[in-house]
Protein backbone atom coordinates (compact mmCIF):
# COMPACT_ATOMS: atom_id res chain seq x y z
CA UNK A 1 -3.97 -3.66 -12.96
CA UNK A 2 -5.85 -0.42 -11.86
CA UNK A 3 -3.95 1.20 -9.16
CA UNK A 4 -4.35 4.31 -6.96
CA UNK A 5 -0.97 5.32 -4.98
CA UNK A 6 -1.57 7.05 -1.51
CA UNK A 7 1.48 8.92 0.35
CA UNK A 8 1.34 8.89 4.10
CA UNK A 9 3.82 11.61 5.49
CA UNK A 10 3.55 14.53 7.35
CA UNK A 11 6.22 16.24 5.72
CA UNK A 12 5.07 15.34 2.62
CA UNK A 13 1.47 16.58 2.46
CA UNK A 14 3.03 20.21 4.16
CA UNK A 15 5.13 20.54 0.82
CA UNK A 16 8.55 20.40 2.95
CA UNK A 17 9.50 17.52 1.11
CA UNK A 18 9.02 16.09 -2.32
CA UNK A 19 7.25 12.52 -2.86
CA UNK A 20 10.02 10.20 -4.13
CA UNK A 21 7.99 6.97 -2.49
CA UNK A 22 5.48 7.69 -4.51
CA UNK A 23 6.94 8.68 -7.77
CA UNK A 24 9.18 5.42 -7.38
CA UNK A 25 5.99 3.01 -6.92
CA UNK A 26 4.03 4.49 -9.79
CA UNK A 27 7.73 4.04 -11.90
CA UNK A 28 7.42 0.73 -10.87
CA UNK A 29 3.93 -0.05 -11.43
CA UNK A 30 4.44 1.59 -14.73
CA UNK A 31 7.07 -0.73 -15.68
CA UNK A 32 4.77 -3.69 -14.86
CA UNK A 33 2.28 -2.27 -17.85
CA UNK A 34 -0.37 -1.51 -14.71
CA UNK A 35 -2.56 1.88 -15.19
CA UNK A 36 -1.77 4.01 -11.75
CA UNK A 37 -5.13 6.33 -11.84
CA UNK A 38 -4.31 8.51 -9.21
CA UNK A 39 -1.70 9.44 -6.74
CA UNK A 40 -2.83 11.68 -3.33
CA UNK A 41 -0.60 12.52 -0.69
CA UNK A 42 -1.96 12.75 3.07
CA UNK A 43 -0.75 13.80 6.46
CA UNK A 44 -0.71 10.88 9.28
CA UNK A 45 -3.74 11.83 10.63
CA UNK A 46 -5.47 8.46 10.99
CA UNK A 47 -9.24 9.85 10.19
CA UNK A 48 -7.65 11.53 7.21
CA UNK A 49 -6.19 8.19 6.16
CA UNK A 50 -9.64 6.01 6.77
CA UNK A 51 -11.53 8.59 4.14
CA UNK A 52 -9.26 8.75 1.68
CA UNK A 53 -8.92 5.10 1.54
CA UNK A 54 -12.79 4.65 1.73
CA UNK A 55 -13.33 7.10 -1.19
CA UNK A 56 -10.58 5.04 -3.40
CA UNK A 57 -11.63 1.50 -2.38
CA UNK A 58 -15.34 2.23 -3.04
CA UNK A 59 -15.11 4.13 -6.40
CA UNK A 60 -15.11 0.66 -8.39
CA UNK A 61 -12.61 1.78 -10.16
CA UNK A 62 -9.58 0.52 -8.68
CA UNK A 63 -7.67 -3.26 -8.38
CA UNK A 64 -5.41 -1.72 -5.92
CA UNK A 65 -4.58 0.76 -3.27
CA UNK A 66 -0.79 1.11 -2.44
CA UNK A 67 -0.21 3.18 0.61
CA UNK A 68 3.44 4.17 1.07
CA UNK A 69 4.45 5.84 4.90
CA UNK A 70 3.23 5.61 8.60
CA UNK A 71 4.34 1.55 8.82
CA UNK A 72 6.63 1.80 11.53
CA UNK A 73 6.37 2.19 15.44
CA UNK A 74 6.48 6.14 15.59
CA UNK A 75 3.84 8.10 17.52
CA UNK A 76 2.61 9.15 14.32
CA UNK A 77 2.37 6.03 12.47
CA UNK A 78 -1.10 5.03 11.79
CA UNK A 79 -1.14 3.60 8.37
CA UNK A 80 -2.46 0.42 9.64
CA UNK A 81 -4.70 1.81 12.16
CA UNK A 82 -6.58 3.17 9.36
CA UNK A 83 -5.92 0.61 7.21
CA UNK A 84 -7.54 -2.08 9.20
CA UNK A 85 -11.07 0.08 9.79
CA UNK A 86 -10.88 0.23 6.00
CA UNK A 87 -10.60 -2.87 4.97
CA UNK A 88 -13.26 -5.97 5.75
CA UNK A 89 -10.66 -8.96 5.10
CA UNK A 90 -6.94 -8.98 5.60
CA UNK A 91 -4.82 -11.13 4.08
CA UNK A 92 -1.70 -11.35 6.33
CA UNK A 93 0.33 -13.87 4.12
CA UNK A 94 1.39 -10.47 1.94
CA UNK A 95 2.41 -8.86 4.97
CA UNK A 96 4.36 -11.02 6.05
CA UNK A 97 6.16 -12.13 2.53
CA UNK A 98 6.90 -8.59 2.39
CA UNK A 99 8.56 -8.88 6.37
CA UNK A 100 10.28 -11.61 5.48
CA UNK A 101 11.99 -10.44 2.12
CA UNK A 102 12.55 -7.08 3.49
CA UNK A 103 14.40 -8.70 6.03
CA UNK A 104 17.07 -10.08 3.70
CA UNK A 105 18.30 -6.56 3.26
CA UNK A 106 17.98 -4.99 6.32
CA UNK A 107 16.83 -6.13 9.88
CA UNK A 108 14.81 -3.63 10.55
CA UNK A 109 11.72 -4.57 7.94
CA UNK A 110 11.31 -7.08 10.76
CA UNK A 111 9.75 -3.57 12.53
CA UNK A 112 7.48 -2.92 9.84
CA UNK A 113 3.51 -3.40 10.99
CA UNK A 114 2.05 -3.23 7.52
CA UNK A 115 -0.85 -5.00 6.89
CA UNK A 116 -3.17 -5.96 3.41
CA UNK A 117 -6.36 -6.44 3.19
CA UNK A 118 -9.52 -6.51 0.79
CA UNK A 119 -12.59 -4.22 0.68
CA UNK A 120 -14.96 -5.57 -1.89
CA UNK A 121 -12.94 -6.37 -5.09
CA UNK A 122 -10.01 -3.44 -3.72
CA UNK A 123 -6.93 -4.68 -2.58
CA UNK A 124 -4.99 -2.45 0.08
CA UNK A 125 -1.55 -2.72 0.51
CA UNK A 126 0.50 -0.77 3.18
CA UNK A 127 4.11 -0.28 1.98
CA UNK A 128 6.83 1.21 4.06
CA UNK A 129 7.63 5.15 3.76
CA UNK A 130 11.22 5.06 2.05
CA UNK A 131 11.89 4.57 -1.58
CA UNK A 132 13.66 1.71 -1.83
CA UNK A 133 11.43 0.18 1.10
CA UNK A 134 8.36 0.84 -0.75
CA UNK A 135 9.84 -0.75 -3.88
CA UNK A 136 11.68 -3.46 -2.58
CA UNK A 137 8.45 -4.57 -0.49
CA UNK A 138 6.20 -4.05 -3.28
CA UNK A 139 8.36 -6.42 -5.62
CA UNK A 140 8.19 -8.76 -3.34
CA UNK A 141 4.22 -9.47 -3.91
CA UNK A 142 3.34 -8.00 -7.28
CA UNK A 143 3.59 -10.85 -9.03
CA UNK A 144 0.98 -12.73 -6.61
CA UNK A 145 -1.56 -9.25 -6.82
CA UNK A 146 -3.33 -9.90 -10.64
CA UNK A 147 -3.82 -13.33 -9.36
CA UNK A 148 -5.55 -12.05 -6.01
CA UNK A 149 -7.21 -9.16 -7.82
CA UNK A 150 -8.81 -12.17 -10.08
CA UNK A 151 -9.82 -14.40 -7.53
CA UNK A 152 -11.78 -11.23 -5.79
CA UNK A 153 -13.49 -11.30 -8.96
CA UNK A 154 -14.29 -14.61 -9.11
CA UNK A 155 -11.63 -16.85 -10.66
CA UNK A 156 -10.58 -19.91 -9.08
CA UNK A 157 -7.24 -20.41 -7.93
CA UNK A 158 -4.94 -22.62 -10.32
């Protein structure tokens, strides 16, 4: 698996504070034997959001786009705003596996308004801002992404 890893903070992209959401995704994708190509950090600024996902969905390049940030019901939270302009399918049943595991740890993934979708053969997968809520959400679907990545790409489901 090709991925790209996209952090979604404020804070973050004005170098107050370090990205340890998306550090901790690409250890984890690492572990998994996937390739991450490229890791951008943006502010939550939902236009921002939209281009950079655009430019990474629609370089051919990539299986994946993890987003990590801007899930939750703050002012500021637009991850799936942008998200959803991005992406021409979603596919809600990650979302909500994601919701539902999360919510064996703590109650409050049951707040999270992630979404995934697919943009041509690109899958984009919103992922919440914290470490340990970006892992813990992604583990909860990885195994099921190669699988996706090769239906997009023509396979037929087992």
């Amino acid at each position: 698996m090709r991925v790209s890893i996209v952090t979604i903070s404020d804070s973050v992209s004005s170098g107050n504070h370090e990205d340890l959401s998306g550090k901790a995704l690409a250890d984890r994708c690492a572990e998994l034997g996937w390739e991450v190509i490229s890791r951008s950090v943006v502010p939550d600024e939902e236009a921002l959001i939209r281009t950079q996902l655009l430019a990474l969905v629609d370089c051919g390049k990539l299986d994946a786009v993890l987003t990590t940030g801007g899930t939750g019901l703050g002012p500021r939270d637009v991850t799936p705003e942008a998200t959803a302009a991005v992406v021409t399918r979603q596919v809600p049943g990650l979302a909500e596996l994601m919701r539902h595991t999360g919510v064996q740890k703590t109650r409050n993934a049951a707040l999270s308004r992630a979404i995934a979708g697919v943009r041509g053969a690109c899958l984009v997968l919103n992922l919440p801002g914290s470490p340990r809520g970006a892992v813990d959400s992604f583990d909860a679907v990885a195994q099921l992404l190669p699988h996706a990545v090769a239906v997009l790409h023509g396979a037929r489901h087992d």
